[in-house]
C-alpha atoms as a PDB file:
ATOM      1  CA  UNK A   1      -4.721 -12.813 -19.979  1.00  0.00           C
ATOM      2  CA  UNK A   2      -3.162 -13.095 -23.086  1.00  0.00           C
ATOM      3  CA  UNK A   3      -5.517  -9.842 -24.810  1.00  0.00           C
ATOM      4  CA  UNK A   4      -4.705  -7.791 -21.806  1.00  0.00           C
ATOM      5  CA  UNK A   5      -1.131  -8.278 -22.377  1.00  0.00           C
ATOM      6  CA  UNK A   6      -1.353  -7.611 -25.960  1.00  0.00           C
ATOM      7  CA  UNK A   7      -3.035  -4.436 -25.517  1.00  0.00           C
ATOM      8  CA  UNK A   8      -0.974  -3.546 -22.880  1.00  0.00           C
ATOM      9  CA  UNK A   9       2.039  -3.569 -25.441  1.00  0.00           C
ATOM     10  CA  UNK A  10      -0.064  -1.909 -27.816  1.00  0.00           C
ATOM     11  CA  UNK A  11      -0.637   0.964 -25.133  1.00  0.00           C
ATOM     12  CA  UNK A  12       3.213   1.064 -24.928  1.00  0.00           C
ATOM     13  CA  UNK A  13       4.257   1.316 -28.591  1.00  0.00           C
ATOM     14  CA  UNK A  14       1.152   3.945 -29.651  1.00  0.00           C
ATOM     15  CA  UNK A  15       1.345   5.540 -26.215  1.00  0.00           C
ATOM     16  CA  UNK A  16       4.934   6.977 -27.383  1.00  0.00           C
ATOM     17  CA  UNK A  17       3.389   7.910 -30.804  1.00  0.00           C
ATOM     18  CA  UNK A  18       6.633   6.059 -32.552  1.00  0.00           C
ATOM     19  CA  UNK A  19       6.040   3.700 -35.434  1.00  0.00           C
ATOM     20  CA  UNK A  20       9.059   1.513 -37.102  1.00  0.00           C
ATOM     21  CA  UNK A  21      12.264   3.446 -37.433  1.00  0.00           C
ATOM     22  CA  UNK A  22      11.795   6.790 -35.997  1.00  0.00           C
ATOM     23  CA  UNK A  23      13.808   8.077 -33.772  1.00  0.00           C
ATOM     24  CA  UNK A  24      12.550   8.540 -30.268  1.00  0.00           C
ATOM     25  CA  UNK A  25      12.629  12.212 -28.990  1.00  0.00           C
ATOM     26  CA  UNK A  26      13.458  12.320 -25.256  1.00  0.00           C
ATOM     27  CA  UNK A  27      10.484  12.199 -22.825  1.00  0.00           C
ATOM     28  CA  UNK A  28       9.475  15.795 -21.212  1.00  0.00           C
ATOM     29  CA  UNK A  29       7.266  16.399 -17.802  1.00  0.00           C
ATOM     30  CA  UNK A  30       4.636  17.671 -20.026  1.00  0.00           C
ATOM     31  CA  UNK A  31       4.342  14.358 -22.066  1.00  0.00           C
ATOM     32  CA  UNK A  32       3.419  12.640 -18.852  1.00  0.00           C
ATOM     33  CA  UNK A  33       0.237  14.902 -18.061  1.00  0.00           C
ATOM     34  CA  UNK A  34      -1.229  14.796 -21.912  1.00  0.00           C
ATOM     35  CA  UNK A  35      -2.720  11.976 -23.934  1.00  0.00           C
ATOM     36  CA  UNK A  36      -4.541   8.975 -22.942  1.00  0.00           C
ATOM     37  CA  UNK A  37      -3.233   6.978 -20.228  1.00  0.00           C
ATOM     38  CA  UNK A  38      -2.155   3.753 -22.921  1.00  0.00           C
ATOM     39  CA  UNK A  39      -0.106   6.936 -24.318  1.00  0.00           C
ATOM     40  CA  UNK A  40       0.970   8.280 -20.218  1.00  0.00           C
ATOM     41  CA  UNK A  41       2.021   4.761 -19.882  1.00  0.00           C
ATOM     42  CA  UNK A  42       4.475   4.800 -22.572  1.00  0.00           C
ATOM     43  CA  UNK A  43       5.983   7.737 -21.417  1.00  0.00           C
ATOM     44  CA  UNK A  44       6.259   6.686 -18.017  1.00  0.00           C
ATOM     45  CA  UNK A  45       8.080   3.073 -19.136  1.00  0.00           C
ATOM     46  CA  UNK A  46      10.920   5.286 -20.735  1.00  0.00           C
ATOM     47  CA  UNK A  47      11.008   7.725 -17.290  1.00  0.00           C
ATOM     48  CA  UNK A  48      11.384   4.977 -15.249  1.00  0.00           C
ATOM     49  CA  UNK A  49      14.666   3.907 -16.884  1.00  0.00           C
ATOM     50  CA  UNK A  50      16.041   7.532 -16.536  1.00  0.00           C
ATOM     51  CA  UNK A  51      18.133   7.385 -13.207  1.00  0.00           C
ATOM     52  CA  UNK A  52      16.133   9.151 -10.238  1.00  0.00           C
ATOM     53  CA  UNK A  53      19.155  11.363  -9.718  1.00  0.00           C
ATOM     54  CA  UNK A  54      18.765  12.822 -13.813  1.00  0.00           C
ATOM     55  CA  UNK A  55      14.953  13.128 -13.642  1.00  0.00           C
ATOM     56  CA  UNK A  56      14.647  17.023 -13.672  1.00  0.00           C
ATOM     57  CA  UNK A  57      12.200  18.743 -10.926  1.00  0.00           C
ATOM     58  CA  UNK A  58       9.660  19.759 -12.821  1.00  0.00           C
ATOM     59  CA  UNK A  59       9.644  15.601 -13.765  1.00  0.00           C
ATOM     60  CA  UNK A  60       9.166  14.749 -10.137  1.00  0.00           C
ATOM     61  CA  UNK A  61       6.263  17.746 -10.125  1.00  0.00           C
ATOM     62  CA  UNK A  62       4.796  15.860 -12.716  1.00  0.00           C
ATOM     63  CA  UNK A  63       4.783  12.604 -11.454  1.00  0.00           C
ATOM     64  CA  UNK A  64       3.235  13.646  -8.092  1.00  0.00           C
ATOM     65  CA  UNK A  65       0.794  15.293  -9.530  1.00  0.00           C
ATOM     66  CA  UNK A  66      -0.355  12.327 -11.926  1.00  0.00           C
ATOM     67  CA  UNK A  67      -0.433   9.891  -8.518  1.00  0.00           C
ATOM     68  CA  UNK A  68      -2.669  12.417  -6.911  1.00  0.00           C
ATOM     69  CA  UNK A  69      -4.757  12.685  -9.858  1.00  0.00           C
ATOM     70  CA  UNK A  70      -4.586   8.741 -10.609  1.00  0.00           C
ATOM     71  CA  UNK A  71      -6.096   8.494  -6.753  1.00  0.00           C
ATOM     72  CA  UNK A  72      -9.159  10.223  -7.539  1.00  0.00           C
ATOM     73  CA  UNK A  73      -9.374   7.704 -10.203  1.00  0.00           C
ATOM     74  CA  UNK A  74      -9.463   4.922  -7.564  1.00  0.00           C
ATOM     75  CA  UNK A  75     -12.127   6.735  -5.590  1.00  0.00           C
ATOM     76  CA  UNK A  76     -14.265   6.488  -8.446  1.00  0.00           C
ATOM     77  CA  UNK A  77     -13.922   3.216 -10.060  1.00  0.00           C
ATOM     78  CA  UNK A  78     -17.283   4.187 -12.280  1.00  0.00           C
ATOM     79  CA  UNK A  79     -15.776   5.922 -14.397  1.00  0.00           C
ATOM     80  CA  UNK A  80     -13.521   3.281 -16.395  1.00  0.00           C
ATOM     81  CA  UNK A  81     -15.354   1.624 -19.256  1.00  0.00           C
ATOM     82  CA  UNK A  82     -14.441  -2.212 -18.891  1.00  0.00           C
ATOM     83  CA  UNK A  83     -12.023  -4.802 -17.274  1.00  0.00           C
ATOM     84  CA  UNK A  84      -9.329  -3.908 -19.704  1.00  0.00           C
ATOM     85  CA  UNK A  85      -9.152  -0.143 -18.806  1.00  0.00           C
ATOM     86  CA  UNK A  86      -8.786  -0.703 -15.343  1.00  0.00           C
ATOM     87  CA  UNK A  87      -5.711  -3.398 -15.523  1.00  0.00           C
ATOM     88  CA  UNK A  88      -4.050  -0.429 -17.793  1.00  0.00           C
ATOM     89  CA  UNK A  89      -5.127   2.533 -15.142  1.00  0.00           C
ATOM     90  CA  UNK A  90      -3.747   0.210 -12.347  1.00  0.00           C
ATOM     91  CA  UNK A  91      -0.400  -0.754 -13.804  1.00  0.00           C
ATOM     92  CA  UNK A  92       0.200   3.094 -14.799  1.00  0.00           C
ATOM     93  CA  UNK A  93      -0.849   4.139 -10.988  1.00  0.00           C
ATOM     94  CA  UNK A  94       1.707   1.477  -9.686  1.00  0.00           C
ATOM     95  CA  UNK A  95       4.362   2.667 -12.402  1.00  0.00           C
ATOM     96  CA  UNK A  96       3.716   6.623 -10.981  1.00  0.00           C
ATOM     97  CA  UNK A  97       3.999   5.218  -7.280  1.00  0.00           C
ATOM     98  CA  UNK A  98       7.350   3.186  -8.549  1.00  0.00           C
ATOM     99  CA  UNK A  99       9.005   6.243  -9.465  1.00  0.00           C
ATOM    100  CA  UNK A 100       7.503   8.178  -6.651  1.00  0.00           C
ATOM    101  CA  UNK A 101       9.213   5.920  -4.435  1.00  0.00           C
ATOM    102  CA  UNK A 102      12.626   6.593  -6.173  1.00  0.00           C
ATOM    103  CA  UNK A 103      12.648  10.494  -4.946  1.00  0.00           C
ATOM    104  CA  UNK A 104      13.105   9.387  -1.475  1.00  0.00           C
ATOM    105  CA  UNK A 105      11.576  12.939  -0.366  1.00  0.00           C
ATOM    106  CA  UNK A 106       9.207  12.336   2.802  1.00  0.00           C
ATOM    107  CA  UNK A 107       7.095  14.808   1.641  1.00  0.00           C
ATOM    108  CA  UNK A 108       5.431  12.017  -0.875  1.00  0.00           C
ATOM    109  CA  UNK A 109       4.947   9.780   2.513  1.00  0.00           C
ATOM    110  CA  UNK A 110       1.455  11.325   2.254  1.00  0.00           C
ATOM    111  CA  UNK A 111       0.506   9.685  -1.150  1.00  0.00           C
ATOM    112  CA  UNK A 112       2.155   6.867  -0.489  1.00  0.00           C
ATOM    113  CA  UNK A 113       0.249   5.916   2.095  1.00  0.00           C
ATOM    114  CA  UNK A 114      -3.153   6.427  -0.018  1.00  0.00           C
ATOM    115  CA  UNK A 115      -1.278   3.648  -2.039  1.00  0.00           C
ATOM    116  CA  UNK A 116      -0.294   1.159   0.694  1.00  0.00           C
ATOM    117  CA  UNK A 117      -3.318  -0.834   0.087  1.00  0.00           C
ATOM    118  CA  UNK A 118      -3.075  -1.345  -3.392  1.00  0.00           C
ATOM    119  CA  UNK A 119       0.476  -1.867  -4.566  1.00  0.00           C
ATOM    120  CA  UNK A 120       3.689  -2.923  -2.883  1.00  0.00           C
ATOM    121  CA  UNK A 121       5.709  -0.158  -4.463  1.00  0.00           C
ATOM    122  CA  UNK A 122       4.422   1.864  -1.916  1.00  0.00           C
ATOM    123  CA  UNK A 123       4.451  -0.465   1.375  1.00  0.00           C
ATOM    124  CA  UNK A 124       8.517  -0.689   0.370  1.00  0.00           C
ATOM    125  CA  UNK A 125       8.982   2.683  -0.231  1.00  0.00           C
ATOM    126  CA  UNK A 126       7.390   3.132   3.592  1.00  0.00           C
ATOM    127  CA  UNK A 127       9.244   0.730   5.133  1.00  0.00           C
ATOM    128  CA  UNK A 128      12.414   2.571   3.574  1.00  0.00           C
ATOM    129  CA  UNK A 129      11.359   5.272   5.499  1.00  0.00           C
ATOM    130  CA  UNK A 130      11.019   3.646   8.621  1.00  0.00           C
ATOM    131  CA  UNK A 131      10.818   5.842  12.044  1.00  0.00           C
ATOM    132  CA  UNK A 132       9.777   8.914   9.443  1.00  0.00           C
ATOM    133  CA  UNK A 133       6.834   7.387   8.250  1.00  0.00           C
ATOM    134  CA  UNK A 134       5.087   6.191  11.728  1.00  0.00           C
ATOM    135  CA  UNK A 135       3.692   8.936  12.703  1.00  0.00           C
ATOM    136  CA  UNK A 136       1.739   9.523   9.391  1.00  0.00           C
ATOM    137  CA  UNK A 137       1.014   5.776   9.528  1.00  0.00           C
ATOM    138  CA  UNK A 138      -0.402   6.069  12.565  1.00  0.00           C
ATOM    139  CA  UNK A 139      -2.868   9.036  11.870  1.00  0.00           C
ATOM    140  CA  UNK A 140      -4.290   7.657   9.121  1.00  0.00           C
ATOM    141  CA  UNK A 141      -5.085   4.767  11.025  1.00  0.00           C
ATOM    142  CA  UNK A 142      -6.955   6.613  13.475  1.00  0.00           C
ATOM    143  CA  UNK A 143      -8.242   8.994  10.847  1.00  0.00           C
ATOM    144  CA  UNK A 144     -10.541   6.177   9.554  1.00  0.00           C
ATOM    145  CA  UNK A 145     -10.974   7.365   6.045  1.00  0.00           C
ATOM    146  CA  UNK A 146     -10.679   3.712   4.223  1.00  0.00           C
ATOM    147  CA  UNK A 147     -11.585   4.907   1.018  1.00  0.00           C
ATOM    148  CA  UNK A 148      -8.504   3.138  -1.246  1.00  0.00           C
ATOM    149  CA  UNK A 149      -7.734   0.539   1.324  1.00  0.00           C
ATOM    150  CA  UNK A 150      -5.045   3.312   3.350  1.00  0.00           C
ATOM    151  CA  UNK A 151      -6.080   1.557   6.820  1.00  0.00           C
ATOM    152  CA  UNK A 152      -5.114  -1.696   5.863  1.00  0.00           C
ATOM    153  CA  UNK A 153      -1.727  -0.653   4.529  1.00  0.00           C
ATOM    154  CA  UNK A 154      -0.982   1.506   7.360  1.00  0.00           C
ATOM    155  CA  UNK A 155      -1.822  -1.081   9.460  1.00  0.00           C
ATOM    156  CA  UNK A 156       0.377  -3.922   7.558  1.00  0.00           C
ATOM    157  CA  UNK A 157       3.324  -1.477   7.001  1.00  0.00           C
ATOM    158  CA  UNK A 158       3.527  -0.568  11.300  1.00  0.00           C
ATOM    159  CA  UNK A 159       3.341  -4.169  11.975  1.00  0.00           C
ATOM    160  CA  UNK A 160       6.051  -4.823   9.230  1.00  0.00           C
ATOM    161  CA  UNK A 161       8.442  -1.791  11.331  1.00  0.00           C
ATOM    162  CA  UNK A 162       7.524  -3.022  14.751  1.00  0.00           C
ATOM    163  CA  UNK A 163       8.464  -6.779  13.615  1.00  0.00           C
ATOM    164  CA  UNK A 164      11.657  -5.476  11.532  1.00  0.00           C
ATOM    165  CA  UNK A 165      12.704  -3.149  15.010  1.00  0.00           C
ATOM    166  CA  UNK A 166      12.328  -6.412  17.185  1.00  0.00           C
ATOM    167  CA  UNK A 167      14.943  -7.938  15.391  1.00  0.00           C
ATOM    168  CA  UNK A 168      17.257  -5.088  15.362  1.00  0.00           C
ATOM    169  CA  UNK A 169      16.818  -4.208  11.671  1.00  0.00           C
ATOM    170  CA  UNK A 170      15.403  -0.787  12.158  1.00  0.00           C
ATOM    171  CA  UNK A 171      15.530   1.984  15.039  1.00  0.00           C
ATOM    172  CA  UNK A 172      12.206   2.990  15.989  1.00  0.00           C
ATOM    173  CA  UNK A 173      12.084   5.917  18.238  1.00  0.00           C
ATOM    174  CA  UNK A 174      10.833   5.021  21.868  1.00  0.00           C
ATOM    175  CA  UNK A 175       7.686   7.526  22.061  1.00  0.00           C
ATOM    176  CA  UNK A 176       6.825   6.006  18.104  1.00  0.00           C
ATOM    177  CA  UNK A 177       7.398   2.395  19.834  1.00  0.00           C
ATOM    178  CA  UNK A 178       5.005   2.876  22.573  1.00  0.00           C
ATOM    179  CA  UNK A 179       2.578   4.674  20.385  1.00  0.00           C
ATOM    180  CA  UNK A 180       2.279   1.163  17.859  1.00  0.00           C
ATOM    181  CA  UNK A 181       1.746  -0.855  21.224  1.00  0.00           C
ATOM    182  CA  UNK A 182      -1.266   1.784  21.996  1.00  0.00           C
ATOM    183  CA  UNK A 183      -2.386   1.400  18.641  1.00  0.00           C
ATOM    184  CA  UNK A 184      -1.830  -2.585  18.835  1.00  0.00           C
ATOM    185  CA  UNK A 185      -4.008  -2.377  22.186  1.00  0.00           C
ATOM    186  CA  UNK A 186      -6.756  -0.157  20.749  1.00  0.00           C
ATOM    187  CA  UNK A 187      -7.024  -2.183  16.966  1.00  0.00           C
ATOM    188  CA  UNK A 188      -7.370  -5.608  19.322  1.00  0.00           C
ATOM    189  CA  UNK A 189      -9.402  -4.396  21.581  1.00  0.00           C
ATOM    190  CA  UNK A 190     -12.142  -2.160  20.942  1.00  0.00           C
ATOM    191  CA  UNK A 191     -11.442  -0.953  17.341  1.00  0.00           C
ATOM    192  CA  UNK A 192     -11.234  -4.402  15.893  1.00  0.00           C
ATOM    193  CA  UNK A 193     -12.579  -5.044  12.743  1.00  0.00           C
ATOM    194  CA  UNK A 194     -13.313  -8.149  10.908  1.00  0.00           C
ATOM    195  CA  UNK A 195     -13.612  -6.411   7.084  1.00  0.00           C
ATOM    196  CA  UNK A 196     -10.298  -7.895   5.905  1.00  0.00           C
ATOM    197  CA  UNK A 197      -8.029  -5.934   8.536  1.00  0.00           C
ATOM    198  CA  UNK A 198      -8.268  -8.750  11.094  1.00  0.00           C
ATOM    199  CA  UNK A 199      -5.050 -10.556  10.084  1.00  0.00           C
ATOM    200  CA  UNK A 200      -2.661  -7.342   9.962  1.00  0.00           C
ATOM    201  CA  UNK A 201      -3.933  -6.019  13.125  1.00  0.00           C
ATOM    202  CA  UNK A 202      -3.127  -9.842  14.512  1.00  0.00           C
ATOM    203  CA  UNK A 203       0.491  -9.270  13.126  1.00  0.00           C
ATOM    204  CA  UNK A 204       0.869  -5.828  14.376  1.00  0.00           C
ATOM    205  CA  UNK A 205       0.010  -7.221  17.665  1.00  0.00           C
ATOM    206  CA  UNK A 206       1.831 -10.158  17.886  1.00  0.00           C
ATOM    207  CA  UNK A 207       5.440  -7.991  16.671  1.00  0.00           C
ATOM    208  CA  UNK A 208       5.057  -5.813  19.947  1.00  0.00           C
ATOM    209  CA  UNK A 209       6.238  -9.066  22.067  1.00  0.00           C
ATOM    210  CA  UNK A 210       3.633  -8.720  24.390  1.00  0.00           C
ATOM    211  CA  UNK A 211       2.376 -11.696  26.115  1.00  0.00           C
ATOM    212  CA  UNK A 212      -1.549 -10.144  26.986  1.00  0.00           C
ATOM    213  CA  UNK A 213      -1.785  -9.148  23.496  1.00  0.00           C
ATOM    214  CA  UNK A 214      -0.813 -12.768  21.659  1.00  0.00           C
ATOM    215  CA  UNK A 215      -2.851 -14.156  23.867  1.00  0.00           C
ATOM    216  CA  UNK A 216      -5.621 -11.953  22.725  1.00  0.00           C
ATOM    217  CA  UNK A 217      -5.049 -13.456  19.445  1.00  0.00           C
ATOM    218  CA  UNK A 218      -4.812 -17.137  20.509  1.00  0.00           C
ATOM    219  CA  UNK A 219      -8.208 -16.789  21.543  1.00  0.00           C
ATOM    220  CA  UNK A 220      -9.649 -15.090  18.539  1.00  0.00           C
ATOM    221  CA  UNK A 221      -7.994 -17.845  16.454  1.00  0.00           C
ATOM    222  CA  UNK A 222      -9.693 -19.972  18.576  1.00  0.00           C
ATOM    223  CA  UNK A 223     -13.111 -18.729  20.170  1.00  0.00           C
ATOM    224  CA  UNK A 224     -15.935 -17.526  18.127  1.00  0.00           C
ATOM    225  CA  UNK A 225     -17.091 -15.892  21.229  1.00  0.00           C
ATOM    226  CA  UNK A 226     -14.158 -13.497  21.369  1.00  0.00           C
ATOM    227  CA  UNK A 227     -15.485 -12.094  17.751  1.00  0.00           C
ATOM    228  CA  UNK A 228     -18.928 -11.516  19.141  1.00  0.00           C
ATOM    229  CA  UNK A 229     -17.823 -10.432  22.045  1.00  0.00           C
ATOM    230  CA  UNK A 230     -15.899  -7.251  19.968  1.00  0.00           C
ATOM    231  CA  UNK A 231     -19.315  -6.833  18.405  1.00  0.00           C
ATOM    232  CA  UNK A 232     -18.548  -8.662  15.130  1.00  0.00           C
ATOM    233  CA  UNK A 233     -21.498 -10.418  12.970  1.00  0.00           C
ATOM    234  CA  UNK A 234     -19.383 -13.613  12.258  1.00  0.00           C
ATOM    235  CA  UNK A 235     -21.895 -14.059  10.131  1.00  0.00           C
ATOM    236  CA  UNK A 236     -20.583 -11.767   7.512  1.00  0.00           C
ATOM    237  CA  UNK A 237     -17.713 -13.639   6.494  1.00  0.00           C
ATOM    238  CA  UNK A 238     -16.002 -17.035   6.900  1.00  0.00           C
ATOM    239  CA  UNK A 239     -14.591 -17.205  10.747  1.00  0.00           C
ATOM    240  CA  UNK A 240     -13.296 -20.438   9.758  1.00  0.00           C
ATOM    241  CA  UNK A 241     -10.814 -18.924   7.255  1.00  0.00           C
ATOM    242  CA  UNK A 242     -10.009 -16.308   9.436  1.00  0.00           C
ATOM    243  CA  UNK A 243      -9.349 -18.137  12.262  1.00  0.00           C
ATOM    244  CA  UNK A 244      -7.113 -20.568  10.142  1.00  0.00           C
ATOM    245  CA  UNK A 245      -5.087 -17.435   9.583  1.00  0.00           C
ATOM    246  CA  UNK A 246      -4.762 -16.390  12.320  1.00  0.00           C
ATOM    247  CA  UNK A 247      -3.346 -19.755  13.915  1.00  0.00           C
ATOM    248  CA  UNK A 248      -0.661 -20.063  10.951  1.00  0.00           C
ATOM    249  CA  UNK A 249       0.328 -16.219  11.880  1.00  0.00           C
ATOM    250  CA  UNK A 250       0.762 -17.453  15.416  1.00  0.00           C
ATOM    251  CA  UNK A 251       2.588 -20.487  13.855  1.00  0.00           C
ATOM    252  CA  UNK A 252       5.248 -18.504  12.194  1.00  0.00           C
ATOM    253  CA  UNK A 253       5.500 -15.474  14.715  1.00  0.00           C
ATOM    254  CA  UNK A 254       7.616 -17.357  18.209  1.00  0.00           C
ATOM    255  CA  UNK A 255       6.850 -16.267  21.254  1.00  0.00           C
ATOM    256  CA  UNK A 256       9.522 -14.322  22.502  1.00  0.00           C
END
């Protein structure tokens, strides 16, 4: 861990192309989309602590455009050399989905989503969003495309928005409401999936308060015939451990 840091620091001081003593010039939209990504990483340390509301359009253009093209990165994992490159790629997507965050425009919803199942700067920045985001949430859940783990963040982010609306933290539109306990119904029932997505679709089921639906997952935290009987191999994976999740969700979500 300690290398990786070191060369991370390294990335940040020759990223800038500074040495000792020299002044530094003030970061432009163009140094963001130029260089290595050790050297876009430097830049995009010193955009972050420029103020959202004094980063200049064509920097917002520029950062958008970077996430998008840090995405297709993801899709194709290949293509970075070692351990080492990848750490650095991931903390400059994060950084770019940081910032992205900051603009607040729904437009970006979109790419944040492809995000939501890899860093937390975009599950936030949805949740800031609240009722505006669902409906994107929602189709990318039935979409199926899974390619940078979108399903699972949709998925976590809903059941974070249903939960949040129970309480009275957030207003979720009624139509948007009854579409995440369609959704809940559909993920439980005959869409469930056992690759990872079995918890959050538990906790997107549990926050809808419905009675049929916790019991649903009472019994998969429970029964190993209620997995086969969704058609899942439960002998792809450890049902113990998912089960055991399962019953401490149910532990810490009340009935209501």
């Amino acid at each position: 861990m300690t290398g990786r840091i070191c060369l991370v620091a390294a990335a940040l001081v020759a990223a800038a192309g500074l040495t000792a003593g020299q002044p530094r010039p003030p970061v432009t939209a163009a140094d963001l989309e130029r260089g290595s990504v050790e050297r876009r990483l430097g830049v995009l340390v010193e955009i972050l602590d420029i103020p959202a509301a004094r980063r200049p359009p064509a920097m917002w253009a520029a950062i958008r455009r970077e996430a998008v093209r840090m995405l297709d990165e993801r899709r194709h994992p290949e293509r970075l050399a070692s351990v080492d490159e990848s750490e650095v790629h991931g903390m400059y997507a994060a950084g770019l989905v940081r910032a992205l965050g900051e603009l607040h425009d729904p437009t970006a919803i979109p790419t944040l989503i492809d995000y939501s199942g890899s860093t937390r700067y975009a599950r936030d920045a949805l949740i800031e969003f609240g009722d505006v985001a669902v409906p994107a949430l929602i189709a990318t859940v039935r979409a199926g495309r899974d390619d940078v783990g979108q399903v699972g963040g949709a998925i976590s982010i809903l059941g974070r928005l249903l939960e949040a609306n129970g309480a009275g933290a957030t207003g979720l539109a009624d139509d948007h409401r009854r579409a995440l306990v369609e959704l809940a119904e559909e993920l439980l029932g005959p869409k469930f999936t056992a690759n990872g997505y079995d918890w959050v679709i538990a906790r997107l089921a549990l926050a809808t308060g419905r009675a049929d639906l916790r019991a649903q997952v009472e019994e998969l935290a429970t029964s190993r015939e209620a997995w086969i009987r969704r058609g899942i191999d439960v002998s792809s994976f450890s049902l113990v451990d998912a089960q055991r999740s399962l019953r401490i969700l149910l532990d810490k979500s009340p009935k209501r």
